[in-house]
PDB file of N, CA and C in Angstrom:
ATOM      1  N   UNK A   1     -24.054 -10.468  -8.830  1.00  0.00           N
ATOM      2  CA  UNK A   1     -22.883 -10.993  -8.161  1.00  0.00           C
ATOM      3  C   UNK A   1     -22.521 -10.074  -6.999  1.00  0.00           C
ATOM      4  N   UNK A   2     -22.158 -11.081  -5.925  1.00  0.00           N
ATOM      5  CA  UNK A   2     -21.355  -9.832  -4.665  1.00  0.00           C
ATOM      6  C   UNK A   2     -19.867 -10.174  -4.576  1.00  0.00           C
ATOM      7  N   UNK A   3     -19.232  -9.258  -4.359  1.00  0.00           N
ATOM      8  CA  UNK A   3     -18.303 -10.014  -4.366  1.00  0.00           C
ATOM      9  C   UNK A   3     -17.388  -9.238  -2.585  1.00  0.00           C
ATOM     10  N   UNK A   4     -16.682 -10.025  -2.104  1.00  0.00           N
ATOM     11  CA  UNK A   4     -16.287 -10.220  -0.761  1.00  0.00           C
ATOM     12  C   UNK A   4     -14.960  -9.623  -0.579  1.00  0.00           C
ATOM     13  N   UNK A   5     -14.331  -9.076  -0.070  1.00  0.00           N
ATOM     14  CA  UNK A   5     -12.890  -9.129  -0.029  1.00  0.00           C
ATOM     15  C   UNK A   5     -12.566  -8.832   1.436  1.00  0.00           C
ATOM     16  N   UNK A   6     -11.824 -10.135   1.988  1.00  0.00           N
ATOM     17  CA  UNK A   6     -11.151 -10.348   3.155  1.00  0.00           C
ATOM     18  C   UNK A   6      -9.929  -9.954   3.712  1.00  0.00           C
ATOM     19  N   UNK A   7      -9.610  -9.154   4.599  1.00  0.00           N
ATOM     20  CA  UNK A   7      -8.155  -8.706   4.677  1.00  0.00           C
ATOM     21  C   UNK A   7      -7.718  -9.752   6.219  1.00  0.00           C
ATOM     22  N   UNK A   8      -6.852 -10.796   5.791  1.00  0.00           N
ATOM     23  CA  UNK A   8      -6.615 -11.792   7.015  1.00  0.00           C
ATOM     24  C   UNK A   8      -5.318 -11.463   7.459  1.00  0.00           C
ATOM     25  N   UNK A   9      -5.208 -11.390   8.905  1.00  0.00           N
ATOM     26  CA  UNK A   9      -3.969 -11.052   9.470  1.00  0.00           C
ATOM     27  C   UNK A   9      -3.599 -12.532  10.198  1.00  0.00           C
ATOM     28  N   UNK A  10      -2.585 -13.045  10.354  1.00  0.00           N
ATOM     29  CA  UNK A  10      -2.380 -14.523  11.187  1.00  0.00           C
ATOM     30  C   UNK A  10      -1.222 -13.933  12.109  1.00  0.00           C
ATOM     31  N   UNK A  11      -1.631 -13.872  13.572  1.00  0.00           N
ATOM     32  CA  UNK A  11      -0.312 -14.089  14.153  1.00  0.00           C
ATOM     33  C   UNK A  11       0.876 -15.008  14.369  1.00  0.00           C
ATOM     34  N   UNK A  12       2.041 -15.099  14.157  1.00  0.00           N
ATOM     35  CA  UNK A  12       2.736 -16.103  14.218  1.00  0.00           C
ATOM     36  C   UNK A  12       2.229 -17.565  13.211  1.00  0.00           C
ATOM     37  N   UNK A  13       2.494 -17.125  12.002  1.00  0.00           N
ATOM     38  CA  UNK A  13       1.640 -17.817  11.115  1.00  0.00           C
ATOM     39  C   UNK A  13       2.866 -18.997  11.106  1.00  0.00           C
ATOM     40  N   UNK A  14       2.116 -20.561  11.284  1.00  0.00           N
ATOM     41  CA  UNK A  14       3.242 -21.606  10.594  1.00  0.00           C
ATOM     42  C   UNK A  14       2.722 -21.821   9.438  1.00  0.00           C
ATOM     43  N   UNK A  15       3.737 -21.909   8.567  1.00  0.00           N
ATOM     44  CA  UNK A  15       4.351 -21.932   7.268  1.00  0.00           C
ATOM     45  C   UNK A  15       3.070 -23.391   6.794  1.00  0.00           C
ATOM     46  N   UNK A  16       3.230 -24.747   7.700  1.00  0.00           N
ATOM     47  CA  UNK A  16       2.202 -25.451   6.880  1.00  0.00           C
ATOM     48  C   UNK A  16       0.766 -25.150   7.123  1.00  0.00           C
ATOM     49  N   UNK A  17       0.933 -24.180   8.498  1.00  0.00           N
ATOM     50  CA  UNK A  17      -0.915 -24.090   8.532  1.00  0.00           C
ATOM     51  C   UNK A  17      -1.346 -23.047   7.405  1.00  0.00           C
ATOM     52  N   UNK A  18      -0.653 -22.261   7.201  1.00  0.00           N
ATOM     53  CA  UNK A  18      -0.720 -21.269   5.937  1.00  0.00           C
ATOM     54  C   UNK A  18      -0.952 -21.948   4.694  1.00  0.00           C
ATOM     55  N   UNK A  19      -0.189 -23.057   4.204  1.00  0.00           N
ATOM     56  CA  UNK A  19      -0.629 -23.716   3.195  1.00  0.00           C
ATOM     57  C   UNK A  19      -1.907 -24.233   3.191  1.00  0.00           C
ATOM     58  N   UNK A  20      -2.066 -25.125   4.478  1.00  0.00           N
ATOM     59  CA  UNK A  20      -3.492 -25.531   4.315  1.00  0.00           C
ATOM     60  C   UNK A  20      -4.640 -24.495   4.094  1.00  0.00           C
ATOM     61  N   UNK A  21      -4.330 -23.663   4.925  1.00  0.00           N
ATOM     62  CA  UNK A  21      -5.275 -22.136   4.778  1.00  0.00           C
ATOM     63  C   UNK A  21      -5.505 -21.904   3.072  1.00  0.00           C
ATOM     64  N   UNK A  22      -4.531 -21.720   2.597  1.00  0.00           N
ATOM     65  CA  UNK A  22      -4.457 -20.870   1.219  1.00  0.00           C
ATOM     66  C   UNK A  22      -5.088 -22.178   0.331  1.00  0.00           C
ATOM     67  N   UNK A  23      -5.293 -23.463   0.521  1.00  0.00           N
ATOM     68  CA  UNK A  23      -5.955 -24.568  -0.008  1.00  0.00           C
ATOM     69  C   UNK A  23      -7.314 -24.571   0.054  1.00  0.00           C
ATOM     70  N   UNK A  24      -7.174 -24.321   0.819  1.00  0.00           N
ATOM     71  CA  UNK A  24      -8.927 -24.610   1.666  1.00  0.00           C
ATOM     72  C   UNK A  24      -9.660 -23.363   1.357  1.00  0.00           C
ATOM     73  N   UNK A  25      -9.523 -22.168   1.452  1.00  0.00           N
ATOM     74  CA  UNK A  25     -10.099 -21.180   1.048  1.00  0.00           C
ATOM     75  C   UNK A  25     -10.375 -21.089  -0.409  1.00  0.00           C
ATOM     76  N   UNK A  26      -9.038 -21.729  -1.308  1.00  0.00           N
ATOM     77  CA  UNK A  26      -9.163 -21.653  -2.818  1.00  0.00           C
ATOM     78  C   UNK A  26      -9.976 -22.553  -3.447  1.00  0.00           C
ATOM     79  N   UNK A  27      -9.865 -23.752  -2.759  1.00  0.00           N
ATOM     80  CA  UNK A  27     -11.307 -24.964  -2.897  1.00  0.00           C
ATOM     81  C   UNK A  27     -12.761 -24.231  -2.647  1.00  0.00           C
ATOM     82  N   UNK A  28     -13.300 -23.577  -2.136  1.00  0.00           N
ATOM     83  CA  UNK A  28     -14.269 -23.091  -1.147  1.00  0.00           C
ATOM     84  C   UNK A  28     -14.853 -23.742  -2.944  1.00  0.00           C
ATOM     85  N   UNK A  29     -14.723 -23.313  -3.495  1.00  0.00           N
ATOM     86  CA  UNK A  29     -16.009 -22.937  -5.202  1.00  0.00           C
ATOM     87  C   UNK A  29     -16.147 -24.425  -5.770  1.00  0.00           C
ATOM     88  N   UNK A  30     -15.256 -25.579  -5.486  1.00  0.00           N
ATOM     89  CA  UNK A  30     -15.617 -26.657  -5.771  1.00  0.00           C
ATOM     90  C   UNK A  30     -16.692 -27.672  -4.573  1.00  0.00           C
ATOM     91  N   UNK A  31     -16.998 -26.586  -2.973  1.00  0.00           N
ATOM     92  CA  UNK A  31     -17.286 -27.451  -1.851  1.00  0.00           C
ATOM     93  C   UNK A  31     -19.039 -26.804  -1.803  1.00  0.00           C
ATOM     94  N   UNK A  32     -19.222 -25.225  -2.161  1.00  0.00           N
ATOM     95  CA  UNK A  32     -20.112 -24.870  -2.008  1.00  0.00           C
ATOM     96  C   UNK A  32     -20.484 -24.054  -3.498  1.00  0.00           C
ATOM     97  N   UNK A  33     -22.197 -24.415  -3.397  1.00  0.00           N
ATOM     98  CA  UNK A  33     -22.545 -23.798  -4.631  1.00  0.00           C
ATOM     99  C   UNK A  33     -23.044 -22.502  -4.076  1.00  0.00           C
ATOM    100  N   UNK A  34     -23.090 -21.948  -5.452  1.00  0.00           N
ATOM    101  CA  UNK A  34     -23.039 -20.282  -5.405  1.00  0.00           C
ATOM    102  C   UNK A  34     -21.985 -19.317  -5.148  1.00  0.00           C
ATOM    103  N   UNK A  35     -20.691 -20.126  -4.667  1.00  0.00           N
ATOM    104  CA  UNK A  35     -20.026 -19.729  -4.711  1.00  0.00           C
ATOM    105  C   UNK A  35     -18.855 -19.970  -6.160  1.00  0.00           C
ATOM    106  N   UNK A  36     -19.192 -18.139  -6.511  1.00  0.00           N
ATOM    107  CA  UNK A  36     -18.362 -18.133  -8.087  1.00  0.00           C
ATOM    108  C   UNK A  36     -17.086 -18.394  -8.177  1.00  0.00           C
ATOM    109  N   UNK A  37     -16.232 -17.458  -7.318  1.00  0.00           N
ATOM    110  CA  UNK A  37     -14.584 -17.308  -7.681  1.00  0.00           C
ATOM    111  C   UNK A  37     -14.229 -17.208  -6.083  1.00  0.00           C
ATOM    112  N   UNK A  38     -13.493 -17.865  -5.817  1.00  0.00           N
ATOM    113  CA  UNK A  38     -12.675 -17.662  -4.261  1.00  0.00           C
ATOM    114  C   UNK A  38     -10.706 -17.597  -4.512  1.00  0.00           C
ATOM    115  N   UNK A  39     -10.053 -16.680  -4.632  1.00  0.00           N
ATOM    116  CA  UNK A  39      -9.066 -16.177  -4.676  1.00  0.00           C
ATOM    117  C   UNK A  39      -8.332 -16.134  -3.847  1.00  0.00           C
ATOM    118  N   UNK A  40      -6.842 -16.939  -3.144  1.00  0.00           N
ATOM    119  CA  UNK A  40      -6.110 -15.878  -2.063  1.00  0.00           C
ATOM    120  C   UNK A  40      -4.962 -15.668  -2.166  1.00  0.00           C
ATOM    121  N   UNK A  41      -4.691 -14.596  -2.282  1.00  0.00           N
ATOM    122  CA  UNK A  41      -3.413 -14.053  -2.030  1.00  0.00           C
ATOM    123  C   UNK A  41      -2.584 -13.551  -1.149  1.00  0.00           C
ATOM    124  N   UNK A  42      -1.741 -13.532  -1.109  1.00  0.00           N
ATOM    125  CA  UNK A  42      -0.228 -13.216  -0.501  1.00  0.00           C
ATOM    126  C   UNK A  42      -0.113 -11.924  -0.081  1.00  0.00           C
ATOM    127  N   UNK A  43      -0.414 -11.899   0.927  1.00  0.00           N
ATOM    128  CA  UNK A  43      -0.497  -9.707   1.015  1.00  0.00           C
ATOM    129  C   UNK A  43       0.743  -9.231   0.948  1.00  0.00           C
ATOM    130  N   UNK A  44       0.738  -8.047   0.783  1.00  0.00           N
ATOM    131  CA  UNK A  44       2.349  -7.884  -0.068  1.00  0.00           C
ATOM    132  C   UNK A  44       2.800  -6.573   1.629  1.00  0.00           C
ATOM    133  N   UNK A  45       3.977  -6.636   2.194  1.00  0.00           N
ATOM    134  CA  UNK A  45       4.041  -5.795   3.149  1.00  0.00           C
ATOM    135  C   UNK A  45       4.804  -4.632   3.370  1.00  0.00           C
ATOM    136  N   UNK A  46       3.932  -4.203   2.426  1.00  0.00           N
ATOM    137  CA  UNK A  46       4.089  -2.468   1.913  1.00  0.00           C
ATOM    138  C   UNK A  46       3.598  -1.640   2.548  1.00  0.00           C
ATOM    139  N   UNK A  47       4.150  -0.461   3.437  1.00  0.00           N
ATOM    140  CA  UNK A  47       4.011   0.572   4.326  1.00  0.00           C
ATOM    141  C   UNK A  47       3.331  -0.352   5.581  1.00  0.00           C
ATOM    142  N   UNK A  48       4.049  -1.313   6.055  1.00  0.00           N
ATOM    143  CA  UNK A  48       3.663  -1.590   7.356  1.00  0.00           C
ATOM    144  C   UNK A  48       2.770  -2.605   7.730  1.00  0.00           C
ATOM    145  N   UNK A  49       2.031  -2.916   6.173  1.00  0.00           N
ATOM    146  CA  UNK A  49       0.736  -3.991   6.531  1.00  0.00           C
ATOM    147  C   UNK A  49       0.908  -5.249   7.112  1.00  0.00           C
ATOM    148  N   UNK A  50       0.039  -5.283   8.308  1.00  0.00           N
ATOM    149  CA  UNK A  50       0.331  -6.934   8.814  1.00  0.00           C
ATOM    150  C   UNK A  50      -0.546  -7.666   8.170  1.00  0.00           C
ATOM    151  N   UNK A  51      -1.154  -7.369   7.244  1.00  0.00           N
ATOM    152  CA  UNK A  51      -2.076  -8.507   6.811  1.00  0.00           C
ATOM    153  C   UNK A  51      -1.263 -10.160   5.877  1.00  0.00           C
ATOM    154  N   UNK A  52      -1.454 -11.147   6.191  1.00  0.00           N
ATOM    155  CA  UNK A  52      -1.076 -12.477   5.481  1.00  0.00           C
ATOM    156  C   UNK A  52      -1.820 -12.815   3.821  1.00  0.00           C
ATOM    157  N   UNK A  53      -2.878 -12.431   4.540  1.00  0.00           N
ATOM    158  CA  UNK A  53      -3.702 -12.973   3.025  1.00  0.00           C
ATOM    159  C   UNK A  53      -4.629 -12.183   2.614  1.00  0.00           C
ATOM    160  N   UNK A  54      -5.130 -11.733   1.236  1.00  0.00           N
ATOM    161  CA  UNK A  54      -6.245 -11.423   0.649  1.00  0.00           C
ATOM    162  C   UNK A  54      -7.195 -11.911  -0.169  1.00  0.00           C
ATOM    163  N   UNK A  55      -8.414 -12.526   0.804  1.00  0.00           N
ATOM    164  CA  UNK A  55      -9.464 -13.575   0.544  1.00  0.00           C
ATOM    165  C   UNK A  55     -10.254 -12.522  -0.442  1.00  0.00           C
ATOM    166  N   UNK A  56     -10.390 -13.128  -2.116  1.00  0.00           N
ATOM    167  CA  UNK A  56     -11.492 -12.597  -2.911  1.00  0.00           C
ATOM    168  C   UNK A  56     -12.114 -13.610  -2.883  1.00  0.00           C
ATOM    169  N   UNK A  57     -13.698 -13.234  -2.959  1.00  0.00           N
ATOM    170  CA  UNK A  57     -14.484 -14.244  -2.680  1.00  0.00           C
ATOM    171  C   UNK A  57     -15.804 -13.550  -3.622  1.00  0.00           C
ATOM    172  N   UNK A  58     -16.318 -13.844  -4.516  1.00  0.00           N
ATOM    173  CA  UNK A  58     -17.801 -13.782  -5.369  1.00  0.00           C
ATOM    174  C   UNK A  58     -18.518 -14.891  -5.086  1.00  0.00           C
ATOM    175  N   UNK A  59     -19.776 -14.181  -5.006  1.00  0.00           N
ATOM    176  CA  UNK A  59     -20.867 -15.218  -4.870  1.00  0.00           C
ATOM    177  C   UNK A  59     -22.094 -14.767  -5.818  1.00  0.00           C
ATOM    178  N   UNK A  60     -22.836 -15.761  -6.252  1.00  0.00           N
ATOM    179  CA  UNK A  60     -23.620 -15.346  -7.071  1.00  0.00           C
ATOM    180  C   UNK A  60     -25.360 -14.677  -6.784  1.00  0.00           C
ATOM    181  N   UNK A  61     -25.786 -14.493  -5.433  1.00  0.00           N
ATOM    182  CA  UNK A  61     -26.234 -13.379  -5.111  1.00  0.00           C
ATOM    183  C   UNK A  61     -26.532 -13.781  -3.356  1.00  0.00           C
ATOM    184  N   UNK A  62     -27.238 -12.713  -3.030  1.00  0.00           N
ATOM    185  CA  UNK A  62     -27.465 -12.676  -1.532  1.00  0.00           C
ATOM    186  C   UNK A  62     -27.810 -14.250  -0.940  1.00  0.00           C
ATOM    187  N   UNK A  63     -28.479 -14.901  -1.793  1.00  0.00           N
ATOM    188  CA  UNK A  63     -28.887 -16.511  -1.291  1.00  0.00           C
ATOM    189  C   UNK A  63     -27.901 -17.550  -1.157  1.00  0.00           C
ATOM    190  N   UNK A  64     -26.842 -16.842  -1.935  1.00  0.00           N
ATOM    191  CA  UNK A  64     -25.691 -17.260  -2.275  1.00  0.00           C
ATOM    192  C   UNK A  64     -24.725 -17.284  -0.381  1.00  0.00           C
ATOM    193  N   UNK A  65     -24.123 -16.340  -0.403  1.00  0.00           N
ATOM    194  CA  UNK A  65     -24.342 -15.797   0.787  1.00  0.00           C
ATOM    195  C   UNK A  65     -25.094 -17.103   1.992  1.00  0.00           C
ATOM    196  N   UNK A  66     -26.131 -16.668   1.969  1.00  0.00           N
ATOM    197  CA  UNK A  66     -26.768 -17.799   3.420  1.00  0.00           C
ATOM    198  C   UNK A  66     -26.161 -19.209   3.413  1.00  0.00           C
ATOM    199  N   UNK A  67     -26.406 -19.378   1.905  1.00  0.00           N
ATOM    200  CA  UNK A  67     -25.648 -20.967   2.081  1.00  0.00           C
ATOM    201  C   UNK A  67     -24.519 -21.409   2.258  1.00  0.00           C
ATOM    202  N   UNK A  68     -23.372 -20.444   2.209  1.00  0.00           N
ATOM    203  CA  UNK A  68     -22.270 -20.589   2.414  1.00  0.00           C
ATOM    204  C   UNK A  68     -21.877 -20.286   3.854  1.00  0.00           C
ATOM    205  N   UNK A  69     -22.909 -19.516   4.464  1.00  0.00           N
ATOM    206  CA  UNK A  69     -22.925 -19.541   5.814  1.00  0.00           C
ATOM    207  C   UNK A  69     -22.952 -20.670   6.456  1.00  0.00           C
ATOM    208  N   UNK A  70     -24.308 -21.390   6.310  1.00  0.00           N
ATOM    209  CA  UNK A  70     -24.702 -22.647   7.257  1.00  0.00           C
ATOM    210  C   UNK A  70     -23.710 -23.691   6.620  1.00  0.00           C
ATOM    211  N   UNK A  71     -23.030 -23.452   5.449  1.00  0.00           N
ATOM    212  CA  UNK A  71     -23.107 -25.105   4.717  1.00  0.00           C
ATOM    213  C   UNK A  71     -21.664 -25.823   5.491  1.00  0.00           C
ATOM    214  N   UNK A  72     -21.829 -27.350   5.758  1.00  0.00           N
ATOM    215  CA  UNK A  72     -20.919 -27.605   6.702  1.00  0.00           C
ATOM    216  C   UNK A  72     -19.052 -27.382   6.199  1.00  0.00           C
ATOM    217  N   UNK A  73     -18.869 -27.117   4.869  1.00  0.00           N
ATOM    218  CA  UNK A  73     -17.622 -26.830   4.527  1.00  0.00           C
ATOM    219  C   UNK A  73     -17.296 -25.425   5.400  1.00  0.00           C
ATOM    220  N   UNK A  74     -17.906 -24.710   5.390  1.00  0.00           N
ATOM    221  CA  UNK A  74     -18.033 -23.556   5.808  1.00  0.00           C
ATOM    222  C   UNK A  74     -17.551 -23.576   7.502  1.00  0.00           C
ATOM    223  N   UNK A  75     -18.616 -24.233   8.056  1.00  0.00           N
ATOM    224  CA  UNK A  75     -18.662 -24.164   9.721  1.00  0.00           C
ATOM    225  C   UNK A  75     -18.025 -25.147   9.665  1.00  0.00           C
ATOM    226  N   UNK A  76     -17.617 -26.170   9.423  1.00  0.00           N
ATOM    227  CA  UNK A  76     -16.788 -27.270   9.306  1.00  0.00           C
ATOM    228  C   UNK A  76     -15.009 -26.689   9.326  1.00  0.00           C
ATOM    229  N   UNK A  77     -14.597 -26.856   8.097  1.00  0.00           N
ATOM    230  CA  UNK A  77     -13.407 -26.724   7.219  1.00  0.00           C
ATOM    231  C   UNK A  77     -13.040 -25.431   7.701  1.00  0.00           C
ATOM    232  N   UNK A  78     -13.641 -24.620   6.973  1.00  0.00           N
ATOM    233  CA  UNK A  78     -13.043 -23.061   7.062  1.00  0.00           C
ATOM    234  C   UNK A  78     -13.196 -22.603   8.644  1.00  0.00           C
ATOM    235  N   UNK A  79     -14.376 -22.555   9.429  1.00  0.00           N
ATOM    236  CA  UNK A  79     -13.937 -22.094  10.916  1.00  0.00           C
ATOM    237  C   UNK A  79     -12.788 -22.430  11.559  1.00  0.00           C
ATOM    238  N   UNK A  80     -12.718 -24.091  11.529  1.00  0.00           N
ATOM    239  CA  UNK A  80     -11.798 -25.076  12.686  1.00  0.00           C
ATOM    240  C   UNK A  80     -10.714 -23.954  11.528  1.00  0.00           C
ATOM    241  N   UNK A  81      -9.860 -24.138  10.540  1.00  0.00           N
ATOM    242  CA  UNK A  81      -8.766 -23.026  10.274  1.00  0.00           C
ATOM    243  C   UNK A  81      -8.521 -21.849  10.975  1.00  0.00           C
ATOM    244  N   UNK A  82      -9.835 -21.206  10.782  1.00  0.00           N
ATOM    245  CA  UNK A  82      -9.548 -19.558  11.761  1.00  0.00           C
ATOM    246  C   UNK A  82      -9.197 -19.610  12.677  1.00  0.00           C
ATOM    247  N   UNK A  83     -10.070 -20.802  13.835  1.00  0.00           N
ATOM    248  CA  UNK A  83     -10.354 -20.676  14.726  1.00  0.00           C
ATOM    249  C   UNK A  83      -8.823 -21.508  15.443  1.00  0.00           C
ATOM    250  N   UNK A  84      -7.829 -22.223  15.136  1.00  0.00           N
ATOM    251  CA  UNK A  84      -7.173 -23.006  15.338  1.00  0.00           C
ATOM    252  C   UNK A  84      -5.532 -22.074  14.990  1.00  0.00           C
ATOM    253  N   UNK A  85      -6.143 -20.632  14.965  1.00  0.00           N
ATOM    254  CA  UNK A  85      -4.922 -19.903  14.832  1.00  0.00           C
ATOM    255  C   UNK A  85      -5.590 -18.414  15.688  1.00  0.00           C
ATOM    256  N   UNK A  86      -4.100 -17.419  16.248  1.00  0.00           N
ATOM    257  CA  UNK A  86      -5.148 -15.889  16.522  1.00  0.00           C
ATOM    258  C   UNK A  86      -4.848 -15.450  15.188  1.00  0.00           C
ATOM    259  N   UNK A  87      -6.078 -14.692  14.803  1.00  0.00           N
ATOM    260  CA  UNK A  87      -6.385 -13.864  13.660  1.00  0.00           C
ATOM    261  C   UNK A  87      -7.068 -12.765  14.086  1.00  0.00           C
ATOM    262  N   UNK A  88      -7.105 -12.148  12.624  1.00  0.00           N
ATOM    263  CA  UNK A  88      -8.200 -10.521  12.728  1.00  0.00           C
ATOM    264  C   UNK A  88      -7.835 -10.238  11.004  1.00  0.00           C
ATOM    265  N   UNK A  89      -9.249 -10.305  11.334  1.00  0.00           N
ATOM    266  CA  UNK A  89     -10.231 -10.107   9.587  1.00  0.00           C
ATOM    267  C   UNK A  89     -11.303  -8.773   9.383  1.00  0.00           C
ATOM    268  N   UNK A  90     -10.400  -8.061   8.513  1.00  0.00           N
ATOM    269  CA  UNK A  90     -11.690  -6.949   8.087  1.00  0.00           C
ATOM    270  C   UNK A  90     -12.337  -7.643   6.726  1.00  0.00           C
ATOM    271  N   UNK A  91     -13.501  -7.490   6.255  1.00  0.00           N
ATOM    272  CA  UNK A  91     -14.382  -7.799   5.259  1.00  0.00           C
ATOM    273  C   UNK A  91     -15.479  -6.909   4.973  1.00  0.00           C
ATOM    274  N   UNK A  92     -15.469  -6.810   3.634  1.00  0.00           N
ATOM    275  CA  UNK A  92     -16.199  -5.464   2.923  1.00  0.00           C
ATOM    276  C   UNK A  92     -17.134  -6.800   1.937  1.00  0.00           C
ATOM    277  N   UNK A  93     -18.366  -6.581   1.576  1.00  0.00           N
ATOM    278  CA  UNK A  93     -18.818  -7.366   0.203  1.00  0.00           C
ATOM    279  C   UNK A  93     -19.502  -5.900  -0.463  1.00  0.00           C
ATOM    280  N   UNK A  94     -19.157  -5.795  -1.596  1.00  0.00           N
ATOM    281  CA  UNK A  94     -19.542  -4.817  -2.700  1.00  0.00           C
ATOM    282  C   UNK A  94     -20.474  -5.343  -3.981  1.00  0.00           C
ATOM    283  N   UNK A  95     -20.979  -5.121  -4.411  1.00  0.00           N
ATOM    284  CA  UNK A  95     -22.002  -5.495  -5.759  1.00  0.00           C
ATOM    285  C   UNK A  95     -20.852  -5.634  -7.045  1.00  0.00           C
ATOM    286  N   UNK A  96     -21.051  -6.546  -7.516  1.00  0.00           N
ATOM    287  CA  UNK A  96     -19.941  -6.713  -8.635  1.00  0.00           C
ATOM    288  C   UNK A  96     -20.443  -7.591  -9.541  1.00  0.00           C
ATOM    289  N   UNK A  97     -21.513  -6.398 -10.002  1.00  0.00           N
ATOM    290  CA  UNK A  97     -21.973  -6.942 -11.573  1.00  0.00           C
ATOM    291  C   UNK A  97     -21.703  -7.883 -12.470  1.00  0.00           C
ATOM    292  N   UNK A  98     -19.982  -6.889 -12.800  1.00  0.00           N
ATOM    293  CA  UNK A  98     -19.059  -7.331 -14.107  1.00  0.00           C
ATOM    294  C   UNK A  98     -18.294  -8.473 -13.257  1.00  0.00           C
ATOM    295  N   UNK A  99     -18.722  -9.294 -12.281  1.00  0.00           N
ATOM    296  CA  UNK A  99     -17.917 -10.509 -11.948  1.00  0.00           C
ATOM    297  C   UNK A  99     -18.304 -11.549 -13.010  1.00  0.00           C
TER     298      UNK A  99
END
């Protein structure tokens, strides 16, 4: 398992595009396979953080990964979101065995 963790910042976030966001990211595991657990949360804004959301995301291995790249939920669904707001995303994926 790898597992992903997204730190999403939204400038001037509206309240319903945020919902759709926090939908659509949490669906990701019913749209694409290999993908295990997709999580998001509410970043909490403690000592200053601008971040909005924290995308956990497992996948069940590196092949896992490619397909969720190309697959059209992906470049479809989830880009037009990012891309239809300004953002800035750090992302780490770590090995996570015990997922």
């Amino acid at each position: 398992m790898i597992r992903r963790v997204m730190l999403i910042t939204i400038e001037n976030p509206d309240p319903a595009h945020l919902e759709r966001m926090r939908r659509c990211l949490s669906e990701t595991t019913a749209h694409v396979e290999g993908v295990v657990k997709s999580v998001v949360s509410e970043a909490l804004p403690i000592n200053n953080s601008p971040c909005t959301f924290v995308w956990d995301t497992v996948f069940a291995d590196r092949a896992a990964i490619e397909v969720y790249r190309e697959h059209p939920y992906h470049t479809g669904v989830l880009v037009d979101l990012f891309t239809s707001v300004k953002f800035n995303a750090t992302t780490a994926f770590v090995d996570d065995a015990g997922a």
